[in-house]
C-alpha atoms as a PDB file:
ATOM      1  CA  UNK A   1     -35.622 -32.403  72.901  1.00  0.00           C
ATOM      2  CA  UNK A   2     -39.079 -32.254  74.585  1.00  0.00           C
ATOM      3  CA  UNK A   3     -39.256 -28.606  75.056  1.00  0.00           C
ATOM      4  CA  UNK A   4     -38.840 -28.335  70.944  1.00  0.00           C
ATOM      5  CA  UNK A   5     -41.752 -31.311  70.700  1.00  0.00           C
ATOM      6  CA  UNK A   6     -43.722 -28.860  72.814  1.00  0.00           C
ATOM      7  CA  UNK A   7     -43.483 -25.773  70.943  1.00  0.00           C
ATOM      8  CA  UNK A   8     -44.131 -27.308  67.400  1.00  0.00           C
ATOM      9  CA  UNK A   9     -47.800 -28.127  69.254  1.00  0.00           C
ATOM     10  CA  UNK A  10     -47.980 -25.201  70.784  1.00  0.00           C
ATOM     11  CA  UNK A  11     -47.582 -23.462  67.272  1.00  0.00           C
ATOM     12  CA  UNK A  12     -50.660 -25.211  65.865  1.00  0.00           C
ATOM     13  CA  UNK A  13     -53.170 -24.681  68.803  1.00  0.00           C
ATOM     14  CA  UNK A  14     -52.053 -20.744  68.127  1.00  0.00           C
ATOM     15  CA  UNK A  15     -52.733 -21.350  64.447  1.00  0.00           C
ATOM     16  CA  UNK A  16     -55.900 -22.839  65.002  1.00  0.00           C
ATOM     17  CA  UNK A  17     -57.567 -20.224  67.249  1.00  0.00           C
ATOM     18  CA  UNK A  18     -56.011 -17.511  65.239  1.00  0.00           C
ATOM     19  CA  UNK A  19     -57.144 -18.688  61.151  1.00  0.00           C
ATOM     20  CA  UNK A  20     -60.999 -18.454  62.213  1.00  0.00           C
ATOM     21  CA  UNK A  21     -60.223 -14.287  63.014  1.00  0.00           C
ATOM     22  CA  UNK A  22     -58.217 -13.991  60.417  1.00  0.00           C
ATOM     23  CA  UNK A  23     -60.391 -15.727  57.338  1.00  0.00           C
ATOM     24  CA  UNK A  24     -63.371 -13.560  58.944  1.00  0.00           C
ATOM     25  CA  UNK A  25     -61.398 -10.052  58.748  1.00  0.00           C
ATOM     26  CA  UNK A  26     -60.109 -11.281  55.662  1.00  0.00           C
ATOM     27  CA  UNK A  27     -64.279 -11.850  54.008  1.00  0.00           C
ATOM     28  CA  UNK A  28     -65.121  -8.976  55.743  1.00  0.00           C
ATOM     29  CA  UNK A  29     -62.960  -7.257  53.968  1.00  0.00           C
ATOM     30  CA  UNK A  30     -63.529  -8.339  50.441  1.00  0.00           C
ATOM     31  CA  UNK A  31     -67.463  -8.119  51.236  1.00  0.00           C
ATOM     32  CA  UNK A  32     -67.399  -4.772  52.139  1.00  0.00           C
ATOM     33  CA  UNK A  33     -65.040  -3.643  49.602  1.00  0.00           C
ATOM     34  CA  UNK A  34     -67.704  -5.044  47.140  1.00  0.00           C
ATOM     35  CA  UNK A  35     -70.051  -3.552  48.826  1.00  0.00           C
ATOM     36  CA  UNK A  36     -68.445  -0.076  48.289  1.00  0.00           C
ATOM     37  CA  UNK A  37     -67.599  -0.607  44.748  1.00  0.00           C
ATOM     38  CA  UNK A  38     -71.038  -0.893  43.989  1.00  0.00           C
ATOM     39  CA  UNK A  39     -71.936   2.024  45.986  1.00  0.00           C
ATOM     40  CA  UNK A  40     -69.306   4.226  44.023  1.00  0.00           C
ATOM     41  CA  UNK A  41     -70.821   2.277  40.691  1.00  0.00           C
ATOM     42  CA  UNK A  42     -73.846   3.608  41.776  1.00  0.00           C
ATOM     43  CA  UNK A  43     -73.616   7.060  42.285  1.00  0.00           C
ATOM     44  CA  UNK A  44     -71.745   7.290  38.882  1.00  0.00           C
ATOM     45  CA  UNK A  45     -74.581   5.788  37.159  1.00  0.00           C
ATOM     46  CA  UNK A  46     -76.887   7.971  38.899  1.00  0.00           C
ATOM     47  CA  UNK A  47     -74.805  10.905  37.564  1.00  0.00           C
ATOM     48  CA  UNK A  48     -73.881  10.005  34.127  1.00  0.00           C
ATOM     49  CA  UNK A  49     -78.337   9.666  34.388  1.00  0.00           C
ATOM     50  CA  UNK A  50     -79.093  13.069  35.395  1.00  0.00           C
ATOM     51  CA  UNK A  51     -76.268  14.407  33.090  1.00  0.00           C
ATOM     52  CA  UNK A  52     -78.049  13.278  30.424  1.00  0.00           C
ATOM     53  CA  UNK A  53     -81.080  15.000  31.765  1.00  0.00           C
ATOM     54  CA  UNK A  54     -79.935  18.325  32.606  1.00  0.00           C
ATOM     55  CA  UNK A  55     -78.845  18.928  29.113  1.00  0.00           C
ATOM     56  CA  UNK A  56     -80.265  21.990  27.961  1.00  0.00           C
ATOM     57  CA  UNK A  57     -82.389  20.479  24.096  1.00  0.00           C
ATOM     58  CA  UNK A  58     -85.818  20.816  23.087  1.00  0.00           C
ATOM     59  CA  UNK A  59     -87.312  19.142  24.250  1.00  0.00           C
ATOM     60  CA  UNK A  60     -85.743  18.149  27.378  1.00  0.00           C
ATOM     61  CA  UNK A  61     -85.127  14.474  28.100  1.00  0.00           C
ATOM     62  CA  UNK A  62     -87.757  13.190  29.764  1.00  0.00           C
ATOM     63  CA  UNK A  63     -87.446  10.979  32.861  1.00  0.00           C
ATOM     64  CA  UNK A  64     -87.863   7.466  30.946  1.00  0.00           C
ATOM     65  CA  UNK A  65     -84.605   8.402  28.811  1.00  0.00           C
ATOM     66  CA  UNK A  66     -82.635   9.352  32.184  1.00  0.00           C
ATOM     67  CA  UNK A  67     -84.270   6.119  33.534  1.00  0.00           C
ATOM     68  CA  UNK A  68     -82.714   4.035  30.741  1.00  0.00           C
ATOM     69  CA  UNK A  69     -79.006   5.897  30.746  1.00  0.00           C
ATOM     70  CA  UNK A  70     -78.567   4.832  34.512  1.00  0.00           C
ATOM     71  CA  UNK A  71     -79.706   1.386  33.447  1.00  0.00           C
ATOM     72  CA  UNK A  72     -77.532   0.667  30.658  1.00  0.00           C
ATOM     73  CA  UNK A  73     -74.346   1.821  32.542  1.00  0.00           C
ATOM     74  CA  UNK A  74     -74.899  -0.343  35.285  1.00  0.00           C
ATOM     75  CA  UNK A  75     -75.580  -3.251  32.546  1.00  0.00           C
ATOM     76  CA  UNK A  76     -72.118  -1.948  30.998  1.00  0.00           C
ATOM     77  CA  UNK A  77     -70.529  -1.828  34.372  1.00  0.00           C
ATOM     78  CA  UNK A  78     -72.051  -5.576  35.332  1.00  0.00           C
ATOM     79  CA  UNK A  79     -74.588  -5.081  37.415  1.00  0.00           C
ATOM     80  CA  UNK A  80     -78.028  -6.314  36.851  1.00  0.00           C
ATOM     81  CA  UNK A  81     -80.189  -3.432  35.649  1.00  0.00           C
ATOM     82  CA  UNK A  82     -83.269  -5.265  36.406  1.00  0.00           C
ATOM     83  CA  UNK A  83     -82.534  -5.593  40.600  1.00  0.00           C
ATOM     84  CA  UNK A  84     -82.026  -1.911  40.361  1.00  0.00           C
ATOM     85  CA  UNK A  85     -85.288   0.200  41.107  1.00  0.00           C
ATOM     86  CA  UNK A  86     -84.537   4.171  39.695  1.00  0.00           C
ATOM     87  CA  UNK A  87     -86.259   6.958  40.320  1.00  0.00           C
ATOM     88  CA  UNK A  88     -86.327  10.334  38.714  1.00  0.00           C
ATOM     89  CA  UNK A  89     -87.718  13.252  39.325  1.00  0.00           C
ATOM     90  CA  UNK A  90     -87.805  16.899  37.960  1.00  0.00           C
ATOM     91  CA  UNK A  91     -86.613  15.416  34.166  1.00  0.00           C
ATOM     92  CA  UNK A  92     -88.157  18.096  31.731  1.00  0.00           C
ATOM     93  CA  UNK A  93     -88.670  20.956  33.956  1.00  0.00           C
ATOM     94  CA  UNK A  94     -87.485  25.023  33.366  1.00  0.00           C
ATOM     95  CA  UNK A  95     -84.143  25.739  33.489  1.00  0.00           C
ATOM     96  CA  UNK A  96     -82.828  26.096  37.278  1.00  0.00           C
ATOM     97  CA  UNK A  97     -85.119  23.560  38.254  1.00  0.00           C
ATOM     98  CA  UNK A  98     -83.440  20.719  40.280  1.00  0.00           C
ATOM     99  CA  UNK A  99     -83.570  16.923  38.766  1.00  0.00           C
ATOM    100  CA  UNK A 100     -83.091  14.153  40.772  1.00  0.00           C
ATOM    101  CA  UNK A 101     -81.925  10.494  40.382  1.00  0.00           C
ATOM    102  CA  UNK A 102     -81.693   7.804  43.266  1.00  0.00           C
ATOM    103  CA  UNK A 103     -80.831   4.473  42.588  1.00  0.00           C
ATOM    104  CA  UNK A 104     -81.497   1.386  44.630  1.00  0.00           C
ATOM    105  CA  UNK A 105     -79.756  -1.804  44.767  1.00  0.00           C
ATOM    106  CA  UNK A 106     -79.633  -4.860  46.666  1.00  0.00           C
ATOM    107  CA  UNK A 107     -76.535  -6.163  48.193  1.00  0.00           C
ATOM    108  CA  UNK A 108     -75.641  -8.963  50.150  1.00  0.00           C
ATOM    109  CA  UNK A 109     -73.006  -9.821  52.684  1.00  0.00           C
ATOM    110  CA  UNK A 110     -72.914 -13.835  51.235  1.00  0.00           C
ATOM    111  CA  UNK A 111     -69.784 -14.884  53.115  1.00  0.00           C
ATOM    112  CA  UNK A 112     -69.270 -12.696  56.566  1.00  0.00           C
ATOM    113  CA  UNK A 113     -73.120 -13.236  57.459  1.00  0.00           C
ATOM    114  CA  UNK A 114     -72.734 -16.936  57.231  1.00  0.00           C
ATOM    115  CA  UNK A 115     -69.471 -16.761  59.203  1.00  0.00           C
ATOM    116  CA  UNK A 116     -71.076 -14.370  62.120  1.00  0.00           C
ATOM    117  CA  UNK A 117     -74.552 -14.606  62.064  1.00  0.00           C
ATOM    118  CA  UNK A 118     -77.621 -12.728  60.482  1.00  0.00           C
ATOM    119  CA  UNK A 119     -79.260 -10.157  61.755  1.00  0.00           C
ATOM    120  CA  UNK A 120     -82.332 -11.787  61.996  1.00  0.00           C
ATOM    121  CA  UNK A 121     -81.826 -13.917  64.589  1.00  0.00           C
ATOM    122  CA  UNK A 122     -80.738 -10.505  66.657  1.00  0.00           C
ATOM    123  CA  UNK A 123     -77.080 -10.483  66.412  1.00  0.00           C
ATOM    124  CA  UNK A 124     -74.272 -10.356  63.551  1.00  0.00           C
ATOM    125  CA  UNK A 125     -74.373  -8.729  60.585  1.00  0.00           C
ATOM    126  CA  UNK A 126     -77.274  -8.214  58.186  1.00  0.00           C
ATOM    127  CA  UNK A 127     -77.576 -10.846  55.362  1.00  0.00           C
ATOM    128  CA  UNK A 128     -78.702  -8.322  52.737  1.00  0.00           C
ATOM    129  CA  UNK A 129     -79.081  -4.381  52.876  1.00  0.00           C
ATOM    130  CA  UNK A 130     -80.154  -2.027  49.877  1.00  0.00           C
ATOM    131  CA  UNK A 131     -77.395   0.647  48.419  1.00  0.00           C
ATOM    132  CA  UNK A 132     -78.071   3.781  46.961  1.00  0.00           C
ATOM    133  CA  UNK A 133     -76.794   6.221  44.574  1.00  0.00           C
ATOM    134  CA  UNK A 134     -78.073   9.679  44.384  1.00  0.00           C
ATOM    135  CA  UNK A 135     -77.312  12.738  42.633  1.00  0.00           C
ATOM    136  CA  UNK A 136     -79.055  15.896  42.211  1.00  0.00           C
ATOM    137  CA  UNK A 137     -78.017  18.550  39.161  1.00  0.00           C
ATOM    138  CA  UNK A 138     -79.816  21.914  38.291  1.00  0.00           C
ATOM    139  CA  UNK A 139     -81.537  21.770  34.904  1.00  0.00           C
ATOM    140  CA  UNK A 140     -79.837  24.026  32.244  1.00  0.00           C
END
């Protein structure tokens, strides 16, 4: 009977040193799966953007009107358009010419940097980083 007594506190000392590793994999992984879905939002805004630019019209988008297409998909997507910072280049060149978009977003690691630690004090993981998005098309 006191070997079973044992055991059943055994169990919970195991449980508690084992939930802290497991809740921070756990964040760690829903924080950087964000973090990755708004890389992959990114690029595809950046590309539905320069789509829109390549298109061969006259006259040829110009690089406000690509500007605006990347920022209303990531408002359709929702993310806010007005953290983003985009920048275009090449929009209403000769055909062949390359056009580029890059878009920049913040992100933050809320959850794991509290957990770990920030950066900032030398160790852990950074509290906020900046993704980007970039594509680059030939003009038609």
């Amino acid at each position: 009977m006191m070997a079973n007594r044992n055991n059943k506190g055994m169990s919970s000392v195991e449980f508690a040193l084992v939930l802290p590793v497991f809740m921070m994999l756990l964040f760690g992984i829903v924080e950087f799966g964000t973090a990755f879905y708004k890389q992959q939002v990114l690029t595809s805004a950046a590309r539905e953007a320069a789509r829109i630019g390549i298109v061969a019209v006259n006259p040829r988008p110009t690089a406000t009107q690509v500007k605006e297409k990347a920022l209303s998909y990531l408002d359709q997507v929702g993310l806010d358009s007005g953290s983003a910072v985009v920048n275009v280049s090449g929009a209403g060149g000769k055909s062949g010419d390359p056009l580029s978009v890059e878009i920049a977003y913040p992100a933050s690691f809320v959850l794991i940097s509290n957990l770990i630690g920030d950066t900032a004090q030398g160790q852990g993981v950074p509290g906020e980083t900046t993704l980007y998005g970039r594509v680059v098309f030939e003009l038609e």
